[in-house]
C-alpha atoms as a PDB file:
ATOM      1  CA  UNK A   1     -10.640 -58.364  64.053  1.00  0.00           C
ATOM      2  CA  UNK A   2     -13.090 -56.186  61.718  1.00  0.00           C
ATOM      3  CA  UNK A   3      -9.769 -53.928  61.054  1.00  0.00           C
ATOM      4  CA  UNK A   4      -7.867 -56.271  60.408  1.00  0.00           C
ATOM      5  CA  UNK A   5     -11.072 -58.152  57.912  1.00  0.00           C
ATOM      6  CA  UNK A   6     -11.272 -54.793  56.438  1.00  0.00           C
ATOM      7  CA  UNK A   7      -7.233 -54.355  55.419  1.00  0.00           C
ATOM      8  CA  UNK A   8      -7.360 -58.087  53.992  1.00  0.00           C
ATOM      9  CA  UNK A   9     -10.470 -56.711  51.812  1.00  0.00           C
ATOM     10  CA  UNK A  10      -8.730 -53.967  50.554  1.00  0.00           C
ATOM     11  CA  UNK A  11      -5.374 -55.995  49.859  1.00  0.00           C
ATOM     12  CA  UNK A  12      -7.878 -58.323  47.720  1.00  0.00           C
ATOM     13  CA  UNK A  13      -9.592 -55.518  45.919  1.00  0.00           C
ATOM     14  CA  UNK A  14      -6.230 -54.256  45.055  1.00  0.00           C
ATOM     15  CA  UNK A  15      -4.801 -57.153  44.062  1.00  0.00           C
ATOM     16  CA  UNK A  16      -7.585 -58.166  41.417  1.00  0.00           C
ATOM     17  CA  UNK A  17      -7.241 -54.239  39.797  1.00  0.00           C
ATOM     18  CA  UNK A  18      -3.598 -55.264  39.472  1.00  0.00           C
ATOM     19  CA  UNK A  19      -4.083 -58.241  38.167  1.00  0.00           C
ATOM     20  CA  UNK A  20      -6.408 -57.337  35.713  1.00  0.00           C
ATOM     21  CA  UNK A  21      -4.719 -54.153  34.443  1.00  0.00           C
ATOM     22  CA  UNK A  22      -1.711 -56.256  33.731  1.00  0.00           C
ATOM     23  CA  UNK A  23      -3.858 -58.667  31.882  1.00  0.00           C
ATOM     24  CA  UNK A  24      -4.806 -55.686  29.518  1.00  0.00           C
ATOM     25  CA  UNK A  25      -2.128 -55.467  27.137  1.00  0.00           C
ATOM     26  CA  UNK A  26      -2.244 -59.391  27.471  1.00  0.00           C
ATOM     27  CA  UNK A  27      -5.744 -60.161  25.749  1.00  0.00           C
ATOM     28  CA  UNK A  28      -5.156 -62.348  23.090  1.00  0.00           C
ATOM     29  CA  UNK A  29      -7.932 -62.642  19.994  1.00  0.00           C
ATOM     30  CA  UNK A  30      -6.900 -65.514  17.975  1.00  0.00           C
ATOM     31  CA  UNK A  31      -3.515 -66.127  19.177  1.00  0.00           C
ATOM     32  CA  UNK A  32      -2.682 -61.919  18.725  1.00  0.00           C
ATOM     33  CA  UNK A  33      -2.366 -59.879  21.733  1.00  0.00           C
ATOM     34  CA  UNK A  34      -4.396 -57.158  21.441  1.00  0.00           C
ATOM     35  CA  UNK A  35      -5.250 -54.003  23.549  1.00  0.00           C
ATOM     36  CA  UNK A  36      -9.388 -52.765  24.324  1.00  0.00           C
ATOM     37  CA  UNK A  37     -10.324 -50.287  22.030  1.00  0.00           C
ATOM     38  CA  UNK A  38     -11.253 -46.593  23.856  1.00  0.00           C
ATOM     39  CA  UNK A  39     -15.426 -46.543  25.025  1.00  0.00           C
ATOM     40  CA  UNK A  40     -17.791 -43.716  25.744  1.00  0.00           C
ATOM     41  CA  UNK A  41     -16.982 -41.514  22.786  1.00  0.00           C
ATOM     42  CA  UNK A  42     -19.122 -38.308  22.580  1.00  0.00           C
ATOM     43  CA  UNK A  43     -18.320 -34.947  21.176  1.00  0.00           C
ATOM     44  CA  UNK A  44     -18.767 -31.860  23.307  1.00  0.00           C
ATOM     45  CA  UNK A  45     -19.640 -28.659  20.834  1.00  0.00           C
ATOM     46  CA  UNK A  46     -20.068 -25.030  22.282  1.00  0.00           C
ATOM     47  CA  UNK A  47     -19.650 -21.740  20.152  1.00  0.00           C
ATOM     48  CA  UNK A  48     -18.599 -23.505  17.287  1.00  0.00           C
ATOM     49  CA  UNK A  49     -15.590 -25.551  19.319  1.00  0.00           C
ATOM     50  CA  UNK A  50     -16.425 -28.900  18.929  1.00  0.00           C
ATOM     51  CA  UNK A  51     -13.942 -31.651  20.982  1.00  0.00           C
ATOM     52  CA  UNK A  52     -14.151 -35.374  21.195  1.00  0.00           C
ATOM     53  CA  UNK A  53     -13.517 -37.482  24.296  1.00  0.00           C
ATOM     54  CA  UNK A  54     -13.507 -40.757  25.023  1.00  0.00           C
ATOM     55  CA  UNK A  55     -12.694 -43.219  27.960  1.00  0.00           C
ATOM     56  CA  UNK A  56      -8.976 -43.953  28.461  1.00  0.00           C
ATOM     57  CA  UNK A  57      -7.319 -47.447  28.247  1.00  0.00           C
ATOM     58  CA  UNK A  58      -5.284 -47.661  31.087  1.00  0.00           C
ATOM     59  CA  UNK A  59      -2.288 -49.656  31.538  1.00  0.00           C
ATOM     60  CA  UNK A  60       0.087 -49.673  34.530  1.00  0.00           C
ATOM     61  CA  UNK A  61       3.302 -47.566  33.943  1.00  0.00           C
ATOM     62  CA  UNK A  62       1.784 -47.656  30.033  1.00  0.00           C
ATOM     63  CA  UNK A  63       1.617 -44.443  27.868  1.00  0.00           C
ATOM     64  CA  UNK A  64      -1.394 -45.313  25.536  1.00  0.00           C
ATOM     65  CA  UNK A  65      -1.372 -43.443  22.107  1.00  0.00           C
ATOM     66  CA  UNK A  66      -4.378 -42.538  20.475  1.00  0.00           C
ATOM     67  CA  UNK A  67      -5.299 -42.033  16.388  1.00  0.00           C
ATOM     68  CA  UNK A  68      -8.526 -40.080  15.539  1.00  0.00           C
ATOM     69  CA  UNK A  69      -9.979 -40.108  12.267  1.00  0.00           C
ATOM     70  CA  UNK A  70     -13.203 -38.783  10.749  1.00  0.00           C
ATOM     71  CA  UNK A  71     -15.598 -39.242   7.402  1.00  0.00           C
ATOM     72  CA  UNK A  72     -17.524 -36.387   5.789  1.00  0.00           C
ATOM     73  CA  UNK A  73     -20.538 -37.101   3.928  1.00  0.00           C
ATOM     74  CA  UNK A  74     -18.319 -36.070   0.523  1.00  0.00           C
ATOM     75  CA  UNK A  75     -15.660 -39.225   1.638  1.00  0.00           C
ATOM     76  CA  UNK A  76     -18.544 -41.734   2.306  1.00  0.00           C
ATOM     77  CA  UNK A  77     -20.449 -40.594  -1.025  1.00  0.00           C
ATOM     78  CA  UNK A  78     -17.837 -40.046  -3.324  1.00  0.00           C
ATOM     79  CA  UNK A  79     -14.573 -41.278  -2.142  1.00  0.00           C
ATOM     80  CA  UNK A  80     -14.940 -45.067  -0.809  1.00  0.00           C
ATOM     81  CA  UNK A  81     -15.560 -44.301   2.755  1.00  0.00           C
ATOM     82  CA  UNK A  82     -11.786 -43.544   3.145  1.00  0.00           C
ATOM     83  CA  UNK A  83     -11.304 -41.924   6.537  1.00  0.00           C
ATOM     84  CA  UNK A  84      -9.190 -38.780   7.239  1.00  0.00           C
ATOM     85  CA  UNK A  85      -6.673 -38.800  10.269  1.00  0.00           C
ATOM     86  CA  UNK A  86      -7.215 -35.337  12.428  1.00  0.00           C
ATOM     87  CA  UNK A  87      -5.119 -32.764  11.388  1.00  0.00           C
ATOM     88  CA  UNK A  88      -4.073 -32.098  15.457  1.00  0.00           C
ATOM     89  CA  UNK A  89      -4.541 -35.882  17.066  1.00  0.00           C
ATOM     90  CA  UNK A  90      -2.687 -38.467  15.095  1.00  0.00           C
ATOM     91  CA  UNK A  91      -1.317 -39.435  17.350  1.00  0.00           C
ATOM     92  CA  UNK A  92      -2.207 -37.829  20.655  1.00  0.00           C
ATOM     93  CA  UNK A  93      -1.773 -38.906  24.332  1.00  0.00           C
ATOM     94  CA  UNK A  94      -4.595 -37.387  26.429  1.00  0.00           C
ATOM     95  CA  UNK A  95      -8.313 -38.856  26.033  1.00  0.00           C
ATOM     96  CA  UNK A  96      -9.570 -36.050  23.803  1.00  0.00           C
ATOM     97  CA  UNK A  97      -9.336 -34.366  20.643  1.00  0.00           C
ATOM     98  CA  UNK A  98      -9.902 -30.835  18.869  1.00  0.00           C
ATOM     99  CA  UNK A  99     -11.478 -31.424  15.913  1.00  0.00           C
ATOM    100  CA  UNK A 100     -13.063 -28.080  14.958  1.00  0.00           C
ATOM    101  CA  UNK A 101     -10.661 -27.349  12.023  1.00  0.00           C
ATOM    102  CA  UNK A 102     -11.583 -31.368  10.421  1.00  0.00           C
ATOM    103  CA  UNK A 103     -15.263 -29.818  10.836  1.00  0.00           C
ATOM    104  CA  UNK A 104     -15.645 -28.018   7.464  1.00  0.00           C
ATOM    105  CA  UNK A 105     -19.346 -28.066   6.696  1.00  0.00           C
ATOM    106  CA  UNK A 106     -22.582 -28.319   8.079  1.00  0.00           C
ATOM    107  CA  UNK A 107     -22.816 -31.881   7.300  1.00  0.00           C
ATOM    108  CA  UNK A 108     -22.918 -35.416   9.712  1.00  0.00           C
ATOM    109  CA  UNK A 109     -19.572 -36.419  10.420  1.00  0.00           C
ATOM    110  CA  UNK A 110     -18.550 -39.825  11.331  1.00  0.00           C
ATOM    111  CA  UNK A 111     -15.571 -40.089  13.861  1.00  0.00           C
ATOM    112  CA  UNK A 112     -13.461 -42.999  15.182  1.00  0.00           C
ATOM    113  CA  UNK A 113     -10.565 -43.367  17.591  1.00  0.00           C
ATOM    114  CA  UNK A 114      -7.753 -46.473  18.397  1.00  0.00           C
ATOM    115  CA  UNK A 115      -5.179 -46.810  20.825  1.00  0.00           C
ATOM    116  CA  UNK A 116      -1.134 -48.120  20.482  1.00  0.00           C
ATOM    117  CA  UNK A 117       0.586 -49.559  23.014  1.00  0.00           C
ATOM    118  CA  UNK A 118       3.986 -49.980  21.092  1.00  0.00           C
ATOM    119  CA  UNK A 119       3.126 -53.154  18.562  1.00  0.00           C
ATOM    120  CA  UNK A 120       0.180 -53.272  19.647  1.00  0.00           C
ATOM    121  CA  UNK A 121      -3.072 -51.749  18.448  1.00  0.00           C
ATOM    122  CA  UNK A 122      -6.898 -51.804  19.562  1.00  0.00           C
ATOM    123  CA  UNK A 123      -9.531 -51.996  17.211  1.00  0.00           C
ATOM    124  CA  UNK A 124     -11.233 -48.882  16.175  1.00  0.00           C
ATOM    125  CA  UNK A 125     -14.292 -47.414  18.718  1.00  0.00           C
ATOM    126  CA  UNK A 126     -16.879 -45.433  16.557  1.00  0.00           C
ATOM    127  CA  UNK A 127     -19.225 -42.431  17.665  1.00  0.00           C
ATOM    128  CA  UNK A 128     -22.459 -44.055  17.859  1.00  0.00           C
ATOM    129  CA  UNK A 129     -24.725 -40.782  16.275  1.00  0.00           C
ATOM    130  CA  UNK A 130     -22.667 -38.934  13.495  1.00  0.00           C
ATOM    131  CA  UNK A 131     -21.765 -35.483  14.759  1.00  0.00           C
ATOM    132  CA  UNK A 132     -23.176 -32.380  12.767  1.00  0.00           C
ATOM    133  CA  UNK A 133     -21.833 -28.779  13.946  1.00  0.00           C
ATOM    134  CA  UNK A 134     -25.531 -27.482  13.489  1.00  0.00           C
ATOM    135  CA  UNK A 135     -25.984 -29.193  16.768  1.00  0.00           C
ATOM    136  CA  UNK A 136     -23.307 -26.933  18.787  1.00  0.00           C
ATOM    137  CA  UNK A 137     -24.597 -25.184  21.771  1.00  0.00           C
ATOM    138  CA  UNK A 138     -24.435 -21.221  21.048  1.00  0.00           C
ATOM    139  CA  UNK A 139     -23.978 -18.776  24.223  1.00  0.00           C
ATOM    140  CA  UNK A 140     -23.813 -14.922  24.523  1.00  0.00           C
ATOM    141  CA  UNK A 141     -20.450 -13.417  24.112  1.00  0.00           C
ATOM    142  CA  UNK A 142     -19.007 -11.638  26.920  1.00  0.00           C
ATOM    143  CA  UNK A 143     -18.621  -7.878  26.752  1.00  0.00           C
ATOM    144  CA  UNK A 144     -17.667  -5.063  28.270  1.00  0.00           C
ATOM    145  CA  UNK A 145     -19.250  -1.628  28.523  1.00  0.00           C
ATOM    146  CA  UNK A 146     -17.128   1.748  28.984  1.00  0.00           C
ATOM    147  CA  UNK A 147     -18.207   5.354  28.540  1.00  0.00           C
ATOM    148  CA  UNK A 148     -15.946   7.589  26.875  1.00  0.00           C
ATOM    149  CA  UNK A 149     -17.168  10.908  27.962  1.00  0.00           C
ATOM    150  CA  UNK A 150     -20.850  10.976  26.520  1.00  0.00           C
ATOM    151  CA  UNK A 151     -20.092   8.015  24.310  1.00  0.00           C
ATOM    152  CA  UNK A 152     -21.316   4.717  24.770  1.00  0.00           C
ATOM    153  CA  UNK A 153     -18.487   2.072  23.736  1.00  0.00           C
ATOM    154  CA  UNK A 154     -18.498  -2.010  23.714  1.00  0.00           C
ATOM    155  CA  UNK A 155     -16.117  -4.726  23.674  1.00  0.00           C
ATOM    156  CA  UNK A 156     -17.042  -7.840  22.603  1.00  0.00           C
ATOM    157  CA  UNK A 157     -15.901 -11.244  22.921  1.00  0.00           C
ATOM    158  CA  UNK A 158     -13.620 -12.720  19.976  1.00  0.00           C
ATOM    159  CA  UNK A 159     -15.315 -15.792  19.013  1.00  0.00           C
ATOM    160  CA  UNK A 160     -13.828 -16.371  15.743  1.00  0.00           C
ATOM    161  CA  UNK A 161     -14.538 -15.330  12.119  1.00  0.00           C
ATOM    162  CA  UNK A 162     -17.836 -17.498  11.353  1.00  0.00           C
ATOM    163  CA  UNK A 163     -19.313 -14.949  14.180  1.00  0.00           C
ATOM    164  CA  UNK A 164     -21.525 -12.437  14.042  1.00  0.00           C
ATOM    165  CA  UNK A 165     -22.846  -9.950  16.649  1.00  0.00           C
ATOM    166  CA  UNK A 166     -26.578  -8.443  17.221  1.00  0.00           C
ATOM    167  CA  UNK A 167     -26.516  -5.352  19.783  1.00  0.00           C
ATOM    168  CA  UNK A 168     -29.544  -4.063  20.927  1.00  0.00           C
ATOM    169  CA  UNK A 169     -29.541  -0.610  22.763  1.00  0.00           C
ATOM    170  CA  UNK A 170     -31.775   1.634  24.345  1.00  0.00           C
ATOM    171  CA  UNK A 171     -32.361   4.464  26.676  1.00  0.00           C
ATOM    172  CA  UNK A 172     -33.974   3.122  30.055  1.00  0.00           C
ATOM    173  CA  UNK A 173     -37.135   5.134  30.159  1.00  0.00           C
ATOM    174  CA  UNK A 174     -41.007   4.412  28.943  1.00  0.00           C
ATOM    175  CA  UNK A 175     -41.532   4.008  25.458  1.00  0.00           C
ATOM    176  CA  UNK A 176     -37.912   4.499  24.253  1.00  0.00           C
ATOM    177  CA  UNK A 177     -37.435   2.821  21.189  1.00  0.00           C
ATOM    178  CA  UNK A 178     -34.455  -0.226  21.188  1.00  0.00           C
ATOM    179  CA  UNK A 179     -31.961   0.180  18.318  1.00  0.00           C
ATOM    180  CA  UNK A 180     -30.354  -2.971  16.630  1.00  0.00           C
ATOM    181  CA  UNK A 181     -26.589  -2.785  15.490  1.00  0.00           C
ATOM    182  CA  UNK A 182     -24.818  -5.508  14.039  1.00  0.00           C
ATOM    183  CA  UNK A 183     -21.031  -5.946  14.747  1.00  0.00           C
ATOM    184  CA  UNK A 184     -19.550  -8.235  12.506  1.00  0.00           C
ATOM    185  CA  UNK A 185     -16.086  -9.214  14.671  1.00  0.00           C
ATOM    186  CA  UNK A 186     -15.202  -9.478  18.163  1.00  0.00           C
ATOM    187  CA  UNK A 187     -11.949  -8.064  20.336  1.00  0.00           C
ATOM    188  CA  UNK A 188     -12.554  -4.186  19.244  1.00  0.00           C
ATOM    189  CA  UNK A 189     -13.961  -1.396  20.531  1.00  0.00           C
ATOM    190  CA  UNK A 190     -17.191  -0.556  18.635  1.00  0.00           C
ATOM    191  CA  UNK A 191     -19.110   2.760  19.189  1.00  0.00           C
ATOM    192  CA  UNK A 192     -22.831   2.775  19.970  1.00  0.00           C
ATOM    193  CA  UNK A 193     -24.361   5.786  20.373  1.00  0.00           C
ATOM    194  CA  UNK A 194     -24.097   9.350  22.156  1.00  0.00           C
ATOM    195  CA  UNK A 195     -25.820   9.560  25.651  1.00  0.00           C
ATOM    196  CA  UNK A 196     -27.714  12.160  27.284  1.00  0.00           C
ATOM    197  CA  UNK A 197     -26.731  13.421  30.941  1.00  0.00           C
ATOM    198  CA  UNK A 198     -28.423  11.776  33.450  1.00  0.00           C
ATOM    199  CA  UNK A 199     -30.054   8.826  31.506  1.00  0.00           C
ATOM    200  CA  UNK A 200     -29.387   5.116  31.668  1.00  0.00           C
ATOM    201  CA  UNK A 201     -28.896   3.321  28.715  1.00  0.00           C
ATOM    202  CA  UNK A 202     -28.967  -0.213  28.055  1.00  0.00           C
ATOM    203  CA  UNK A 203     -27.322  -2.830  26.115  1.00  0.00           C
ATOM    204  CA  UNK A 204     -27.740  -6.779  25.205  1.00  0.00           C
ATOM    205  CA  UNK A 205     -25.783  -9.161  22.834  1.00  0.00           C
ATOM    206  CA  UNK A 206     -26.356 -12.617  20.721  1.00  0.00           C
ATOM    207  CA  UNK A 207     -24.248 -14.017  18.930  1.00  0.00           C
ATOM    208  CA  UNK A 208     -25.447 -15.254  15.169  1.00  0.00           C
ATOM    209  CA  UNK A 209     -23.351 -17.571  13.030  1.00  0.00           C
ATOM    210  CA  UNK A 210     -24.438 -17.777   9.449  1.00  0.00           C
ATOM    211  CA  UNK A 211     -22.618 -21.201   8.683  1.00  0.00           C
ATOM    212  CA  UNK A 212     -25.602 -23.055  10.459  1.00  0.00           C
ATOM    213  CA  UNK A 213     -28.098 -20.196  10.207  1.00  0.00           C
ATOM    214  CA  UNK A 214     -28.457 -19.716  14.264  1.00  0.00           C
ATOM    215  CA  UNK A 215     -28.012 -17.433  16.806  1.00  0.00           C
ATOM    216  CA  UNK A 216     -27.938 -17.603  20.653  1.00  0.00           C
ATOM    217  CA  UNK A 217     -30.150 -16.442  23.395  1.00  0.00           C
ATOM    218  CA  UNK A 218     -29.192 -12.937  24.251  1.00  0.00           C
ATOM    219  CA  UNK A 219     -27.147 -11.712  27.234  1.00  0.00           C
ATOM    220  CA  UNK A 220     -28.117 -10.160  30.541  1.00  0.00           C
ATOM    221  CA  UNK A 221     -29.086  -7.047  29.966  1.00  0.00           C
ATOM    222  CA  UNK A 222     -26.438  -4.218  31.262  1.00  0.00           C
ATOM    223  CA  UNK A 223     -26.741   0.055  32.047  1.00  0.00           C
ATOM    224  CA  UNK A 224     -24.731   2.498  32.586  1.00  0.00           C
ATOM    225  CA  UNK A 225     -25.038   6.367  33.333  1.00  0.00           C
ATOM    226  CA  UNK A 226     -23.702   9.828  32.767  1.00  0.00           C
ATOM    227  CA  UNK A 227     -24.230  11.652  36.031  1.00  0.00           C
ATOM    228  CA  UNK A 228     -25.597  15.072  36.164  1.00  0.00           C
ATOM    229  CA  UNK A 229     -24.738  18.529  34.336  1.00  0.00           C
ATOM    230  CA  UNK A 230     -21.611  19.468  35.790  1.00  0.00           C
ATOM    231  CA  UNK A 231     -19.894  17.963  33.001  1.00  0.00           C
ATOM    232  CA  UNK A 232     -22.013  20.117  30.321  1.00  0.00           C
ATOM    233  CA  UNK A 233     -21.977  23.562  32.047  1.00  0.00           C
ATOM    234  CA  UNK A 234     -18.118  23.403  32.753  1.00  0.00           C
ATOM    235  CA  UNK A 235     -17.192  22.437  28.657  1.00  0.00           C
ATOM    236  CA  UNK A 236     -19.792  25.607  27.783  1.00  0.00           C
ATOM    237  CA  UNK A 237     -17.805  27.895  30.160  1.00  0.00           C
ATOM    238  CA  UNK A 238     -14.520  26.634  28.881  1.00  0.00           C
ATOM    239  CA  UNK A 239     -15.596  26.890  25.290  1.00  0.00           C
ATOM    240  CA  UNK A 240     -17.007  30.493  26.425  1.00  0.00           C
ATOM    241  CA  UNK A 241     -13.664  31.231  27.578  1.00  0.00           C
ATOM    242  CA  UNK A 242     -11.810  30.268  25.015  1.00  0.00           C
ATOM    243  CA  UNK A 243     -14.041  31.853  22.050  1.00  0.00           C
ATOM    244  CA  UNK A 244     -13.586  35.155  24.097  1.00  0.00           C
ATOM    245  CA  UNK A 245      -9.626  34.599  24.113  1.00  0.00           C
ATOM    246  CA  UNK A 246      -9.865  33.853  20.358  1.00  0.00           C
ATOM    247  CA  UNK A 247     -12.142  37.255  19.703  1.00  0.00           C
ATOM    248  CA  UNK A 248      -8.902  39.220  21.766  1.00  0.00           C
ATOM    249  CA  UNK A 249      -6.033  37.539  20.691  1.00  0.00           C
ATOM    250  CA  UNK A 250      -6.375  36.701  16.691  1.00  0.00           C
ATOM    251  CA  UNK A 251      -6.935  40.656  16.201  1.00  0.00           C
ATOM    252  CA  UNK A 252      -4.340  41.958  18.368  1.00  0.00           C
ATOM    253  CA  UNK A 253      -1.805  39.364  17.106  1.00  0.00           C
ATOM    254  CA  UNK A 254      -3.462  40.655  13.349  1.00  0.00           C
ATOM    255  CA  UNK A 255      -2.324  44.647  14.446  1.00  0.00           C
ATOM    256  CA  UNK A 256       0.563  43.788  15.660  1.00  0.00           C
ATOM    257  CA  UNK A 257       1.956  41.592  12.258  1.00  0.00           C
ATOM    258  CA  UNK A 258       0.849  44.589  10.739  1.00  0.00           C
ATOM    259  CA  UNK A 259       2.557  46.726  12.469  1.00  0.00           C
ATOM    260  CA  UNK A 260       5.903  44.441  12.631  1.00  0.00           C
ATOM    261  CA  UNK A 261       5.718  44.331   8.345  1.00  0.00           C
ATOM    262  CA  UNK A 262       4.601  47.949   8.211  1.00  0.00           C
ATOM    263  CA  UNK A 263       8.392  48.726  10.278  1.00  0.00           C
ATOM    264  CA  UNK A 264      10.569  46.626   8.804  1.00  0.00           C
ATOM    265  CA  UNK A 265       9.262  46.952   4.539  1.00  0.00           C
ATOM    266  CA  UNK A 266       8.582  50.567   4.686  1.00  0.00           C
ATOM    267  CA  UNK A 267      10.303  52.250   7.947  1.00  0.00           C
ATOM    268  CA  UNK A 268       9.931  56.006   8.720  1.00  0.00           C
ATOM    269  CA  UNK A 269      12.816  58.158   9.035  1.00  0.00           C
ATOM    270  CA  UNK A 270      12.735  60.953  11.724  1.00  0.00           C
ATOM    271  CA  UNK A 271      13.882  63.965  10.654  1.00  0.00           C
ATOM    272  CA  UNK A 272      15.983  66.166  13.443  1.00  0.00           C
ATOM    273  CA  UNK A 273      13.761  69.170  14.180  1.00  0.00           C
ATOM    274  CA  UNK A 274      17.138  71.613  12.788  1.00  0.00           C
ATOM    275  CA  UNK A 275      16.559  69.970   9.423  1.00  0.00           C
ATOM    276  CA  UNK A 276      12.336  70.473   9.654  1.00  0.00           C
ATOM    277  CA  UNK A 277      10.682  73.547   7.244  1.00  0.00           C
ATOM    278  CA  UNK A 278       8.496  75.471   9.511  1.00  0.00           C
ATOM    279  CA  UNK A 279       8.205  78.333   7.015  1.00  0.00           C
ATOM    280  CA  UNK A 280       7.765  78.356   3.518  1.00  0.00           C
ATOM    281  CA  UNK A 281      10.475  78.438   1.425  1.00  0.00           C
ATOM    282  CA  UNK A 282      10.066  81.856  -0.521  1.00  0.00           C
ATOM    283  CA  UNK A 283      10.000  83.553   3.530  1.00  0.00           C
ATOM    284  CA  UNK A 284      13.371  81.847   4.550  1.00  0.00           C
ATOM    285  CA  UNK A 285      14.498  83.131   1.233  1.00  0.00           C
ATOM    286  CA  UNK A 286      13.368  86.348   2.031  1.00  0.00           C
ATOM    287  CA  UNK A 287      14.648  86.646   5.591  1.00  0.00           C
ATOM    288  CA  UNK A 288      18.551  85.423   4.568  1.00  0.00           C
ATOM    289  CA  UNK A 289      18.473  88.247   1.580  1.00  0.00           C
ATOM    290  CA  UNK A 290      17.925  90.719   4.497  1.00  0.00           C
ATOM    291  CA  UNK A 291      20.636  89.454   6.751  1.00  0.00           C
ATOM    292  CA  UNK A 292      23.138  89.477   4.122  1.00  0.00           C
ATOM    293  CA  UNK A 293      21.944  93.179   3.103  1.00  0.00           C
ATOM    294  CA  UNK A 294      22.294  93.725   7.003  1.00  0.00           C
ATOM    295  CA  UNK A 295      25.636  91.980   7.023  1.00  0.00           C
ATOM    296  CA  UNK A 296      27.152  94.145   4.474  1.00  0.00           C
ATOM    297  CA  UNK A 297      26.337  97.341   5.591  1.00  0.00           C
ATOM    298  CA  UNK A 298      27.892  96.420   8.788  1.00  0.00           C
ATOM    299  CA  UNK A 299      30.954  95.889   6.448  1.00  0.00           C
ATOM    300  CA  UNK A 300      31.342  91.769   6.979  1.00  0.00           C
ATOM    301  CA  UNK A 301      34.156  90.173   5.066  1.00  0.00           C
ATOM    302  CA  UNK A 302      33.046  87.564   2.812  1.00  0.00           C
ATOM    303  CA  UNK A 303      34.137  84.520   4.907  1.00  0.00           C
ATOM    304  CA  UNK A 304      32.137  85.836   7.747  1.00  0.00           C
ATOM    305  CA  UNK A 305      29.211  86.553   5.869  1.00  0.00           C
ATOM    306  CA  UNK A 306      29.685  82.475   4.230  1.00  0.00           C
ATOM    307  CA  UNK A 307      29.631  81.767   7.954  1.00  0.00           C
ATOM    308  CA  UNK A 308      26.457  83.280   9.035  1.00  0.00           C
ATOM    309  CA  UNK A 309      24.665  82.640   5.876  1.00  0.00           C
ATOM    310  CA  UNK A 310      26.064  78.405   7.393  1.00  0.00           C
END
């Protein structure tokens, strides 16, 4: 019996949701059906994002179309209070809308949002407090620390152009003094600062955007550490090594350019040791005059004597 209470119950609860969902796009306000404008508008800003939601107006196997439009303190001043449709959410389906690129200025914004249903239209739901981007919650980036040898390297979140980037640095050890350096975008690689062997050093981030004149809290602080000397004594050895090589090798290869140019611009010709001058020419002189003297008292003929004298 208490099941069977309990299912009835249910059936009843159900019934009246139905009932009044399809009565929805039925309200009638003088004679016009009408549908309920969207409730609970509020505007959630972080890092400079800024996004309004609202409640949805639901209607049974309904899609429900939604028009945002805002008012700068320039259009309520200056211009007639005329209202601006969002540039991404005229119309839009879900219950929320990006509005960071309508936010121009550091000024209070008023912002209001409708819903369609086909012909029919709600009436407009207004942000109770004007919205001012000053008012945007501001975090630490994320980042990311690498070493690069002895170098100390960060990464830093991309946030966007209005941010700026405050990193603080420091060896981990009594007294050391923190160093400040600003990066002024996100997404690249930026170069700190050389590190000793052995020692920790530090880092911390906040962001700072100039637009609104804040900054954020910083980040947790984050070390990391060259270990020992090994590193150190084996580049002195190679660099040892290699000045030696240089001290041996740019000479020889020096003597032996020379020695290539020397050979092949002014080469030396060998002379057969037949054709070589031991003696002095006046003594060879001296000694043929004697064997033709010798030759003709022997009583040579004249060929044989132009043979020996050959």
């Amino acid at each position: 019996t208490e099941t069977l209470t309990m299912v009835l119950e249910e059936i009843e609860t159900s019934l009246i949701m139905w009932f009044s969902y399809a009565l929805i796009p039925c309200l009638l306000v003088d004679g016009v059906a009408v549908l309920p404008a969207p409730q609970n508008l509020s505007v959630q800003s972080t890092n400079m994002k800024h996004v309004l939601t609202w409640s949805p107006v639901i209607v049974p196997e309904e899609i429900i179309h939604y028009s945002v439009e805002y008012q700068g303190e320039y259009e309520s001043l200056y211009m007639s209070h005329i209202w601006i449709p969002s540039s991404w959410c005229s119309p839009t389906q879900g219950p929320e809308c990006d509005i960071t690129d309508d936010i121009t200025a550091t000024v209070p914004y008023s912002l209001r949002v409708r819903a369609t249903l086909g012909s029919l239209t709600s009436a407009w739901s207004t942000l109770k407090h004007r919205f001012n981007r000053n008012s945007t919650i501001l975090t630490p980036p994320g980042m990311e620390i690498t070493k690069d040898g002895f170098h100390l390297v960060i990464k830093l979140e991309d946030l966007g152009p209005q941010f700026e980037f405050f990193v603080a640095y420091w060896k981990r050890e009594p007294g050391a003094k923190e160093h400040v350096k600003m990066v002024r975008r996100g997404g690249i690689p930026v170069h700190l600062e050389t590190m000793e062997p052995g020692a920790a050093h530090c880092v911390k981030v906040r962001t700072f955007v100039k637009a609104i004149g804040r900054h954020s809290a910083f980040s947790q602080t984050e070390c990391v550490k060259v270990q020992g000397e090994t590193l150190p004594l084996a580049l002195a050895l190679l660099s040892f090594v290699g000045f030696m090589l240089i001290l041996v090798v740019v000479p020889l290869s020096i003597w032996k350019m020379r020695r290539l140019l020397q050979h092949s611009c002014c080469p030396v010709v060998m002379l057969p040791d037949t054709l070589k001058i031991t003696s002095s020419p006046q003594k060879l002189i001296s000694c043929r005059r004697e064997e033709v003297e010798a030759c003709v008292a022997a009583g040579l003929s004249s060929e044989e004597l132009l043979r020996a004298w050959i």
